[in-house]
N, C-alpha and C. Protein backbone atom coordinates (compact mmCIF):
# COMPACT_ATOMS: atom_id res chain seq x y z
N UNK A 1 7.73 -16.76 1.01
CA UNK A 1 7.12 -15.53 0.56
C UNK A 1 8.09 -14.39 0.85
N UNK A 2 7.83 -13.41 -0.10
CA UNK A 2 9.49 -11.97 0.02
C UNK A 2 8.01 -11.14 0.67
N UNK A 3 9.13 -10.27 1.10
CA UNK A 3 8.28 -9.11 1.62
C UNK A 3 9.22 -7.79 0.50
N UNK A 4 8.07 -6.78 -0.24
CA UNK A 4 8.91 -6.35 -0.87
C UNK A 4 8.03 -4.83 -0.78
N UNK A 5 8.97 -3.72 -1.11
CA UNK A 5 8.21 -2.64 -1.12
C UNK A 5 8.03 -1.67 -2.04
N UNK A 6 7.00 -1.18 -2.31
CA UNK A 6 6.41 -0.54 -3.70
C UNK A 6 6.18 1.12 -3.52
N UNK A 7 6.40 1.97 -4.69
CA UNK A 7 6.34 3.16 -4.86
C UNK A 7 5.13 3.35 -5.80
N UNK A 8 4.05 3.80 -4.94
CA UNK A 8 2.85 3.91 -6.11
C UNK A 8 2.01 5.03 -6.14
N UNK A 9 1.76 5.71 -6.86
CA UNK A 9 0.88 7.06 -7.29
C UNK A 9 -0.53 6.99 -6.50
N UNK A 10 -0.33 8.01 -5.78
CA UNK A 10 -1.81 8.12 -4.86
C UNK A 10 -3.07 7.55 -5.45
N UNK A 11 -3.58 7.95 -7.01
CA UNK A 11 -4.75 7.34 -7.26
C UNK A 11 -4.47 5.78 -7.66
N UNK A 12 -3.20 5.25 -7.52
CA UNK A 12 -3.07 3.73 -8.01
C UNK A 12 -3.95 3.08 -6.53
N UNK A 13 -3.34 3.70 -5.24
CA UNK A 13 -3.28 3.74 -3.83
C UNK A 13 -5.04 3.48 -3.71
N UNK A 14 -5.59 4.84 -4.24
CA UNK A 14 -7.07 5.04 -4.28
C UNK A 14 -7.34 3.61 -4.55
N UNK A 15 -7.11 3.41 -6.00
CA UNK A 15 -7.97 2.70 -6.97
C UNK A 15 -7.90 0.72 -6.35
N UNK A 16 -6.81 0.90 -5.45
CA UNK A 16 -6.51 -0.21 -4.71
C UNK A 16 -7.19 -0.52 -3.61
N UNK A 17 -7.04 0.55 -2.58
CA UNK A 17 -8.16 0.62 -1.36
C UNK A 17 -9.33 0.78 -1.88
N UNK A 18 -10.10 0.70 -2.79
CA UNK A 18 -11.46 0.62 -3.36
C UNK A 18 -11.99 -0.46 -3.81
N UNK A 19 -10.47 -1.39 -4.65
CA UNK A 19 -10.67 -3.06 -4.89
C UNK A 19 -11.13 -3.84 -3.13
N UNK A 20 -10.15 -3.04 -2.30
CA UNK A 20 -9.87 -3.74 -1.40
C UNK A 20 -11.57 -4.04 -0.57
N UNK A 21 -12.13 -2.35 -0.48
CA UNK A 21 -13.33 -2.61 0.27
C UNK A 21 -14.33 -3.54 -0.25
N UNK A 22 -14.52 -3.55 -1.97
CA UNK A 22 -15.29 -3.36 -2.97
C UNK A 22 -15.30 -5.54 -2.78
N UNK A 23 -13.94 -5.91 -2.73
CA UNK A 23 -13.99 -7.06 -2.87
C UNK A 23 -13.56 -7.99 -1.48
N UNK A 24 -13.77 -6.79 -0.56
CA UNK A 24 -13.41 -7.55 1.43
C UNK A 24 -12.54 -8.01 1.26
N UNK A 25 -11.48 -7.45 0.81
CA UNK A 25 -9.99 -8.70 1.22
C UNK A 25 -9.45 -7.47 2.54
N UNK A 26 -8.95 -8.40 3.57
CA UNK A 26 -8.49 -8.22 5.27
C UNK A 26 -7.33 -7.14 4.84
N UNK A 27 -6.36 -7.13 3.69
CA UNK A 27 -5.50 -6.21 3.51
C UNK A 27 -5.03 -5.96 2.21
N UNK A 28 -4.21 -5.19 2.33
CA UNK A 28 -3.46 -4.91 0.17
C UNK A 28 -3.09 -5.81 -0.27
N UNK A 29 -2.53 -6.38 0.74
CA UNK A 29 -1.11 -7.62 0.12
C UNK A 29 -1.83 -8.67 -0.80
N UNK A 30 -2.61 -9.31 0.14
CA UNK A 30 -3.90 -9.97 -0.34
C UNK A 30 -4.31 -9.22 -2.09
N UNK A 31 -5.26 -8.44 -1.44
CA UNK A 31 -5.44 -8.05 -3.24
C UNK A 31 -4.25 -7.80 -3.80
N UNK A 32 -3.35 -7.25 -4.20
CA UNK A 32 -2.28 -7.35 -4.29
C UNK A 32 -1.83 -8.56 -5.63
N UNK A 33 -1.57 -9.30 -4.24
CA UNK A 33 -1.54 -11.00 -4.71
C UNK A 33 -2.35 -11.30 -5.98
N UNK A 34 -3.88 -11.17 -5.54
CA UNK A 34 -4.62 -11.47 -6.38
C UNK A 34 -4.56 -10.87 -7.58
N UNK A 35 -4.54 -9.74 -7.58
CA UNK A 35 -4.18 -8.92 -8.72
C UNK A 35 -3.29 -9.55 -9.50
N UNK A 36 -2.00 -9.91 -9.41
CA UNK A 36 -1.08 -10.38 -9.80
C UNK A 36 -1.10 -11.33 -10.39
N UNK A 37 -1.57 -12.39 -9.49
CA UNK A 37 -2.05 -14.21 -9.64
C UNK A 37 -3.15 -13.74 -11.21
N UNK A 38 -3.89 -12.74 -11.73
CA UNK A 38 -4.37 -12.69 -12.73
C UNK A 38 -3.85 -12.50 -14.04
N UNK A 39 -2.42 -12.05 -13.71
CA UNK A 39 -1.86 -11.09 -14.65
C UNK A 39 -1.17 -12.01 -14.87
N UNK A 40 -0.47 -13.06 -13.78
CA UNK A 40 -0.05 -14.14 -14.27
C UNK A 40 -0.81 -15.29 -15.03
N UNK A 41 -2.30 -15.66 -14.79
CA UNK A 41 -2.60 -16.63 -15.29
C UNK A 41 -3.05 -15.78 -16.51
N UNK A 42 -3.31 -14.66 -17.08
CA UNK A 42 -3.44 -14.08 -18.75
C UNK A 42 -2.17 -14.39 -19.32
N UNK A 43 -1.23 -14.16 -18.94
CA UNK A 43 0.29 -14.17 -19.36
C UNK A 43 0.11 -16.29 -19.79
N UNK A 44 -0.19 -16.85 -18.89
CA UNK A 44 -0.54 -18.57 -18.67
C UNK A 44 -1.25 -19.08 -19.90
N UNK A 45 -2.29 -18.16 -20.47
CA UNK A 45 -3.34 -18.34 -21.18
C UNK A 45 -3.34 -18.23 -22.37
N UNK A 46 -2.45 -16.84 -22.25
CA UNK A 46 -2.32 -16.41 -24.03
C UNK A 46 -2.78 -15.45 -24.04
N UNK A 47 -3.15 -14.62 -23.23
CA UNK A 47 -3.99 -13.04 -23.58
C UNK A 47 -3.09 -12.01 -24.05
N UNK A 48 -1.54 -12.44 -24.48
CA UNK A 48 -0.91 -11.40 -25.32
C UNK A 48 -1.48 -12.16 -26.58
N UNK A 49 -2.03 -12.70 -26.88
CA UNK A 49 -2.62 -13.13 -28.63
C UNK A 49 -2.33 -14.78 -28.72
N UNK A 50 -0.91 -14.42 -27.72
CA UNK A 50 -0.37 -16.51 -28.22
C UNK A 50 -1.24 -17.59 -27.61
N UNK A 51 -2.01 -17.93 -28.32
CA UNK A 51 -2.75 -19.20 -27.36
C UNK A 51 -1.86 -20.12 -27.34
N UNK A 52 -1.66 -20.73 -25.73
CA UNK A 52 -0.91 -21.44 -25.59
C UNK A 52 -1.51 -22.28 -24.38
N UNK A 53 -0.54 -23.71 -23.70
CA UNK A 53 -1.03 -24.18 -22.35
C UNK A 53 -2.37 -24.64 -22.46
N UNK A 54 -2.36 -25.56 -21.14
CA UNK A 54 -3.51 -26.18 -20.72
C UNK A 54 -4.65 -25.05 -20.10
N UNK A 55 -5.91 -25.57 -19.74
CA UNK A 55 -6.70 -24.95 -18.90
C UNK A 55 -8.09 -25.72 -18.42
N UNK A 56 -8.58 -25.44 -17.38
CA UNK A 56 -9.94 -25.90 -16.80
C UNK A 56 -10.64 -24.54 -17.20
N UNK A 57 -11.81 -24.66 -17.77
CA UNK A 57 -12.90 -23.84 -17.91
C UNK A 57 -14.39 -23.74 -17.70
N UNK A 58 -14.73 -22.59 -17.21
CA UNK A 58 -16.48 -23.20 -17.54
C UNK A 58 -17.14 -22.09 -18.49
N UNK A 59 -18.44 -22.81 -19.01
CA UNK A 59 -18.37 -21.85 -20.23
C UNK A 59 -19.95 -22.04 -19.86
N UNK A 60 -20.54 -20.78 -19.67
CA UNK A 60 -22.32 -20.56 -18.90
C UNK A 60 -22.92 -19.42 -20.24
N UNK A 61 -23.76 -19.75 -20.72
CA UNK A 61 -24.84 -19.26 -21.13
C UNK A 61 -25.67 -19.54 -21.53
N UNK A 62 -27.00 -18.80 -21.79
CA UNK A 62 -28.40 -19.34 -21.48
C UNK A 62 -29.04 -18.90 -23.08
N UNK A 63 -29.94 -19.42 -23.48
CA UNK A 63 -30.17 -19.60 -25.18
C UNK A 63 -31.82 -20.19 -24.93
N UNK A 64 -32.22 -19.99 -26.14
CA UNK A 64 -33.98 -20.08 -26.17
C UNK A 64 -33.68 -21.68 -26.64
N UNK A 65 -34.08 -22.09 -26.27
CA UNK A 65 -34.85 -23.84 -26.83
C UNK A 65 -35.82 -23.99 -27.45
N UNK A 66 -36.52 -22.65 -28.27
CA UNK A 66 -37.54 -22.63 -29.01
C UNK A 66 -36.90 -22.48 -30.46
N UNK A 67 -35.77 -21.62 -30.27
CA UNK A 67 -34.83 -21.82 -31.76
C UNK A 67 -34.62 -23.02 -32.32
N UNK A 68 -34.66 -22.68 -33.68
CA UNK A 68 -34.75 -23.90 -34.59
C UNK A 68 -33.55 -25.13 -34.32
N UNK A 69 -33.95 -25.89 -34.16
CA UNK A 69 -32.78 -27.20 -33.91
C UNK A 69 -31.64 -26.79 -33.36
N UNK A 70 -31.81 -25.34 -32.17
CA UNK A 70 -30.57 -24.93 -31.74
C UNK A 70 -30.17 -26.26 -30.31
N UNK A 71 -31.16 -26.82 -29.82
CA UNK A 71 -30.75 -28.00 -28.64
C UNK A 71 -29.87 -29.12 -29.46
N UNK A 72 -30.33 -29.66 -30.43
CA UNK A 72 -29.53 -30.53 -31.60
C UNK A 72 -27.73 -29.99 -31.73
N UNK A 73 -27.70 -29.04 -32.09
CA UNK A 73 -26.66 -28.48 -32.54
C UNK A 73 -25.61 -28.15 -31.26
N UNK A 74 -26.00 -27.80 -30.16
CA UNK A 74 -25.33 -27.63 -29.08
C UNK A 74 -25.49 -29.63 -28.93
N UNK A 75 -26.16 -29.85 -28.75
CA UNK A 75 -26.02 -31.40 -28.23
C UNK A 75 -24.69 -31.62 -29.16
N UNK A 76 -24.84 -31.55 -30.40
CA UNK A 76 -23.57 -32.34 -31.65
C UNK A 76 -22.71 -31.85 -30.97
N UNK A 77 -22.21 -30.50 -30.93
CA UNK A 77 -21.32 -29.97 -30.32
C UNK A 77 -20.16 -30.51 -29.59
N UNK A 78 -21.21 -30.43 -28.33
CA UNK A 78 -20.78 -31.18 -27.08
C UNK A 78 -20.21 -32.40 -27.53
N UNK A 79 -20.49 -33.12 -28.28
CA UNK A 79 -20.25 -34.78 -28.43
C UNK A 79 -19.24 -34.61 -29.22
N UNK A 80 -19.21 -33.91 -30.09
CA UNK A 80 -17.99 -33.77 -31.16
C UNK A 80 -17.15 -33.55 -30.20
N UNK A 81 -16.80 -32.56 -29.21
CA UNK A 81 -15.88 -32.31 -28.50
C UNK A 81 -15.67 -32.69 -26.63
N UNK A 82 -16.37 -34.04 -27.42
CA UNK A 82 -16.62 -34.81 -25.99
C UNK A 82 -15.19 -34.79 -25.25
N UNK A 83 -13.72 -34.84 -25.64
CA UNK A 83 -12.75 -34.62 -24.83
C UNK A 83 -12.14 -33.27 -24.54
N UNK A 84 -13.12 -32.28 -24.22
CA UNK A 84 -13.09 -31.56 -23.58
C UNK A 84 -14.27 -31.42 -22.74
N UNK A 85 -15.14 -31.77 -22.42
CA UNK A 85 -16.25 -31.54 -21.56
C UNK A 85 -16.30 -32.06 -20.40
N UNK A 86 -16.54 -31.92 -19.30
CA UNK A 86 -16.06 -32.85 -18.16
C UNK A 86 -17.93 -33.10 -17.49
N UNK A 87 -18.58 -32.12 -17.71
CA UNK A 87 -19.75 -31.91 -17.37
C UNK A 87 -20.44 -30.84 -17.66
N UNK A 88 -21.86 -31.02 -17.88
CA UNK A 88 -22.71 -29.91 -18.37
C UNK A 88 -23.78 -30.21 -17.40
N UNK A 89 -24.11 -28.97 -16.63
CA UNK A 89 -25.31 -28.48 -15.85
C UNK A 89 -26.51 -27.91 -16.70
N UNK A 90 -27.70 -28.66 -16.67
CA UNK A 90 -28.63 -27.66 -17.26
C UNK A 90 -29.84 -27.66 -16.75
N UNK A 91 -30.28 -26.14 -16.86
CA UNK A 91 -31.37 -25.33 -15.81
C UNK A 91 -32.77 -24.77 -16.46
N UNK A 92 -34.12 -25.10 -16.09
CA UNK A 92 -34.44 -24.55 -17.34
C UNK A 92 -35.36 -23.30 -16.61
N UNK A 93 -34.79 -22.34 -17.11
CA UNK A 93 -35.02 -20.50 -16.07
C UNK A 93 -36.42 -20.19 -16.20
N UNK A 94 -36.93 -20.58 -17.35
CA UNK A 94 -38.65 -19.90 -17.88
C UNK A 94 -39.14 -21.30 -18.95
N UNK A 95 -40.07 -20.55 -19.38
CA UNK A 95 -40.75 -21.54 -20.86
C UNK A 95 -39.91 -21.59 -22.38
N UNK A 96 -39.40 -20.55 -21.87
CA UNK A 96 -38.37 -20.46 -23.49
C UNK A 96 -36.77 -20.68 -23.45
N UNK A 97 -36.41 -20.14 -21.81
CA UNK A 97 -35.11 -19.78 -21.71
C UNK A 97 -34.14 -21.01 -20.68
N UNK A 98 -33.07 -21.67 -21.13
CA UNK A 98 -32.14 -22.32 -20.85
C UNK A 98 -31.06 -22.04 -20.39
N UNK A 99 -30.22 -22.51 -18.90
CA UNK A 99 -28.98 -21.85 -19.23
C UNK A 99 -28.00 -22.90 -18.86
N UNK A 100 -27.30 -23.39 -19.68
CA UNK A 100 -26.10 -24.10 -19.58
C UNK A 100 -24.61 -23.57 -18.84
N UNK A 101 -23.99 -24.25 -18.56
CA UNK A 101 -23.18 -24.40 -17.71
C UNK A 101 -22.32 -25.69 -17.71
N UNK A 102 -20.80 -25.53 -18.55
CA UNK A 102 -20.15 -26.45 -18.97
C UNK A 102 -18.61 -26.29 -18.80
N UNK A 103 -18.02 -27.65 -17.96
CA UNK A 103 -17.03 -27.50 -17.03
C UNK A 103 -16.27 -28.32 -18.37
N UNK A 104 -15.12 -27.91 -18.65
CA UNK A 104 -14.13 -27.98 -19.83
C UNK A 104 -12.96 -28.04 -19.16
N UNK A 105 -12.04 -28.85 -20.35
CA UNK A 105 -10.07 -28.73 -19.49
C UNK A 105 -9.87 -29.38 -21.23
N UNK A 106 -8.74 -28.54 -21.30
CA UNK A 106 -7.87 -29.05 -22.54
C UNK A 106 -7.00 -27.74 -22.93
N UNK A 107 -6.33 -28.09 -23.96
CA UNK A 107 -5.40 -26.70 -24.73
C UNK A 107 -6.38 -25.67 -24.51
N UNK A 108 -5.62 -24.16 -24.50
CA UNK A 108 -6.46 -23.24 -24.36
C UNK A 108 -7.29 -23.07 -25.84
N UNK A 109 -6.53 -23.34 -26.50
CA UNK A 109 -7.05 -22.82 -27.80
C UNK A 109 -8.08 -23.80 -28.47
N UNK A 110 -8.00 -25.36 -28.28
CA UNK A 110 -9.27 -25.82 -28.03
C UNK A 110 -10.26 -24.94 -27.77
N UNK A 111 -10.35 -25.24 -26.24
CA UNK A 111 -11.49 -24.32 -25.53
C UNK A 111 -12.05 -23.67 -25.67
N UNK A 112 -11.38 -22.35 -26.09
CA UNK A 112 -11.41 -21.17 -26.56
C UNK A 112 -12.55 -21.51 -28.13
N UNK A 113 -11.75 -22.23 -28.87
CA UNK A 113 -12.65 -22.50 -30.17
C UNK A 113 -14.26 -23.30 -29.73
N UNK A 114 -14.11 -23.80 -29.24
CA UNK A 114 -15.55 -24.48 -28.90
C UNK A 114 -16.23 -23.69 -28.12
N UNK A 115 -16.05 -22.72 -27.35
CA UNK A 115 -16.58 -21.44 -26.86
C UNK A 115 -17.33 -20.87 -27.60
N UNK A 116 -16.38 -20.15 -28.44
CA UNK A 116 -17.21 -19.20 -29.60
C UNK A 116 -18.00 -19.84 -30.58
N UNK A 117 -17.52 -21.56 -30.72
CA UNK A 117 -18.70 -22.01 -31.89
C UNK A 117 -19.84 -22.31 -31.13
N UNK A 118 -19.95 -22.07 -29.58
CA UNK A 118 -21.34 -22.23 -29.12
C UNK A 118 -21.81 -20.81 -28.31
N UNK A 119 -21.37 -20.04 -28.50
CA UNK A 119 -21.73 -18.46 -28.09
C UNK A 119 -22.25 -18.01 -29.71
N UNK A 120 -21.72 -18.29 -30.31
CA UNK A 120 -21.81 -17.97 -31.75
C UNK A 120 -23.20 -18.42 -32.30
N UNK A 121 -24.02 -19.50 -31.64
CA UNK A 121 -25.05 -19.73 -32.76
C UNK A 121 -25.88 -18.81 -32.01
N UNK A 122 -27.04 -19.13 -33.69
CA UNK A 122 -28.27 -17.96 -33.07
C UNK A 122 -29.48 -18.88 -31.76
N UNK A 123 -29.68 -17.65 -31.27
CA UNK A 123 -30.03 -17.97 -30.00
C UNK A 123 -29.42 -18.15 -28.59
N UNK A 124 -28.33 -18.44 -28.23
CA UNK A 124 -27.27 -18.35 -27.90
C UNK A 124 -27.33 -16.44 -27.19
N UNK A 125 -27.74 -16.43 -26.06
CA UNK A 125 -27.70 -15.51 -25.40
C UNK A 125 -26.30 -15.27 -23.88
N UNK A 126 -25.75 -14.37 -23.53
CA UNK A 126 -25.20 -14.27 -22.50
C UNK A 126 -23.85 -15.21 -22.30
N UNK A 127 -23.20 -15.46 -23.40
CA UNK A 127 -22.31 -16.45 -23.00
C UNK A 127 -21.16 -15.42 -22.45
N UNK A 128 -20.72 -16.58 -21.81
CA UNK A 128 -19.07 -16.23 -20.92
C UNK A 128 -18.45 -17.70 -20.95
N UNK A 129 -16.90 -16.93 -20.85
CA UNK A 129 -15.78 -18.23 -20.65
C UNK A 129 -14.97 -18.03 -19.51
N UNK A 130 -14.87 -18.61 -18.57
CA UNK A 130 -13.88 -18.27 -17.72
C UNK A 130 -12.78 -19.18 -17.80
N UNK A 131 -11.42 -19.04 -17.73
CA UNK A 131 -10.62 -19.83 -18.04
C UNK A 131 -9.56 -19.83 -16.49
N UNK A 132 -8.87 -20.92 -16.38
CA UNK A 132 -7.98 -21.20 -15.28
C UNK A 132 -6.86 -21.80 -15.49
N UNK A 133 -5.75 -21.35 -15.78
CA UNK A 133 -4.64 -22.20 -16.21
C UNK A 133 -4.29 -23.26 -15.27
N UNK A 134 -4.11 -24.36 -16.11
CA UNK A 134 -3.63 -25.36 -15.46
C UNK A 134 -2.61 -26.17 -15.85
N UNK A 135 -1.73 -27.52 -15.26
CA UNK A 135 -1.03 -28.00 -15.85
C UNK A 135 -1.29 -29.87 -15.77
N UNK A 136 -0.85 -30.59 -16.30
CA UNK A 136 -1.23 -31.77 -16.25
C UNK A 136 -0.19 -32.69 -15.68
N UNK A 137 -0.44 -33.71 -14.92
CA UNK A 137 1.27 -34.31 -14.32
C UNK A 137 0.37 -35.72 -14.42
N UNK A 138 1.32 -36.98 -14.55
CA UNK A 138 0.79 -38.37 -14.46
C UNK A 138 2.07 -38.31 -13.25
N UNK A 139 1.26 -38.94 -12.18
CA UNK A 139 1.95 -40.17 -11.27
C UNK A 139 1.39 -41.29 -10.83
N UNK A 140 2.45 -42.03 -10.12
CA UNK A 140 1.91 -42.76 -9.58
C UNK A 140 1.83 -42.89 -8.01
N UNK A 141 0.95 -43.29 -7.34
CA UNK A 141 0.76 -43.23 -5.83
C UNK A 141 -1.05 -43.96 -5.55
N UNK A 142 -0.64 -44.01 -4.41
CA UNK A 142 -1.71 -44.74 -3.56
C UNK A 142 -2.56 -43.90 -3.07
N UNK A 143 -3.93 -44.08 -3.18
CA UNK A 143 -5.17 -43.71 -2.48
C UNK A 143 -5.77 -44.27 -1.48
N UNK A 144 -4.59 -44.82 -0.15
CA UNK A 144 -5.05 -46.31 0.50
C UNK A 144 -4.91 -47.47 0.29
N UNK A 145 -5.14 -48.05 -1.20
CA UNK A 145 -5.07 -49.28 -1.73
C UNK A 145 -3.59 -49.67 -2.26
N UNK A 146 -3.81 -49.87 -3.64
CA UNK A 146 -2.48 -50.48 -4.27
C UNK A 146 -2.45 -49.11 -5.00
N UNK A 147 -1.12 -48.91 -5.73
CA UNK A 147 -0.46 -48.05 -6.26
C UNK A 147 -0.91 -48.09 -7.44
N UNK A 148 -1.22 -46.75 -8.08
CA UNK A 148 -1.92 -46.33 -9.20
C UNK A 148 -1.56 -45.19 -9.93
N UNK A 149 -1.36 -45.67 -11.31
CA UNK A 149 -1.27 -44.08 -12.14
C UNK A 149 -2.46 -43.28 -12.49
N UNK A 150 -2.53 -42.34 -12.48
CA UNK A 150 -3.48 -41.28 -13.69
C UNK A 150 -3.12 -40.21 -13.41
N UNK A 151 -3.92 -39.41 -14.08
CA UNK A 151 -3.60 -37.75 -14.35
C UNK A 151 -4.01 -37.15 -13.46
N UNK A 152 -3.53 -35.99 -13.11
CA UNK A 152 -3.92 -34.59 -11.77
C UNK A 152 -4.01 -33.62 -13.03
N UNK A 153 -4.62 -33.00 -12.18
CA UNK A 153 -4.85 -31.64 -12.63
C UNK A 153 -3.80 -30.46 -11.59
N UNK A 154 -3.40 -29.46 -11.39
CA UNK A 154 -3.03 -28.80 -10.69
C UNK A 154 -2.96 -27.25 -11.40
N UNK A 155 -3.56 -26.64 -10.30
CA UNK A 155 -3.72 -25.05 -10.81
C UNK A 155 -2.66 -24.14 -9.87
C-alpha cells in the first residue's frame, strides 16, 4: 500500500468528513479507498457506456402476483436465462405483493439485459441491480481430497 498526499478544496474536505460520519468508517483513508474501489469497479463494468467484463449481481424487486400471468413470465424468464441465475429468494410481503431477490454472474451486458426485461414488465415494482465486477480463473487444486479443477470466482 503507497501512502500518498492530496490537495483538496475545503467543501470536497466537508463533503468527505460527512461520508465519513454518515457511513462510520474509523478514518478518510478508508472512505477514501472505498470511494475509489467504486470508481474503479464503474470503470470494470462499463458505466462509461462500454459494456464490458464479467460480474456477480443481485437483482431485488417486488411486483403484484395478482397481475396477469406476470409469475409465468418472470418464471420463463428465469429459465430462459437459467445460466445466469445462481439463485432466487422469494418472500411473500402482503396478499398481493412479492419480492424477489436474484443472485446472477455472467457478462455484464447479459445481466444488465435480463434486468431490464424483468424490471420492465408490468407490475414489476421497485427493481434494482447491483452489480460487482468480477473475474473468472479455472484451476486446479485440492480441497483435502484429490486434485480438482473448476471455476472461482474472484472480486
Amino acid at each position: 500500500m503507497q501512502r500518498i498526499t492530496l490537495s483538496v478544496d475545503d467543501d470536497l474536505v466537508d463533503a468527505l468528513d460527512e461520508h465519513m460520519r454518515t457511513r462510520r468508517y474509523a478514518g478518510r483513508s478508508e472512505a477514501l479507498r472505498d470511494i475509489l474501489r467504486g470508481v474503479k469497479a464503474g470503470q470494470q463494468l462499463g458505466d462509461d457506456g462500454k459494456t464490458k467484463g464479467f460480474c456477480i449481481a443481485t437483482l431485488a424487486y417486488v411486483y403484484d402476483h395478482e397481475t396477469r400471468d406476470l409469475g409465468q413470465r418472470l418464471t420463463r424468464s428465469q429459465h430462459k436465462h437459467h445460466d445466469l441465475q445462481v439463485a432466487t429468494l422469494h418472500v411473500h410481503l402482503d396478499h398481493d405483493s412479492c419480492l424477489e431477490v436474484s443472485v446472477l454472474r455472467g457478462p455484464v451486458k447479459a445481466v444488465r439485459a435480463l434486468a431490464d426485461e424483468t424490471v420492465s414488465q408490468r407490475g414489476v415494482r421497485h427493481g434494482q441491480l447491483h452489480l460487482v465486477p468480477a473475474d473468472r480463473a479455472r484451476g486446479r487444486h485440492s480441497h483435502g481430497g484429490g486434485s480438482h479443477e473448476h471455476e472461482h470466482i474472484h472480486v
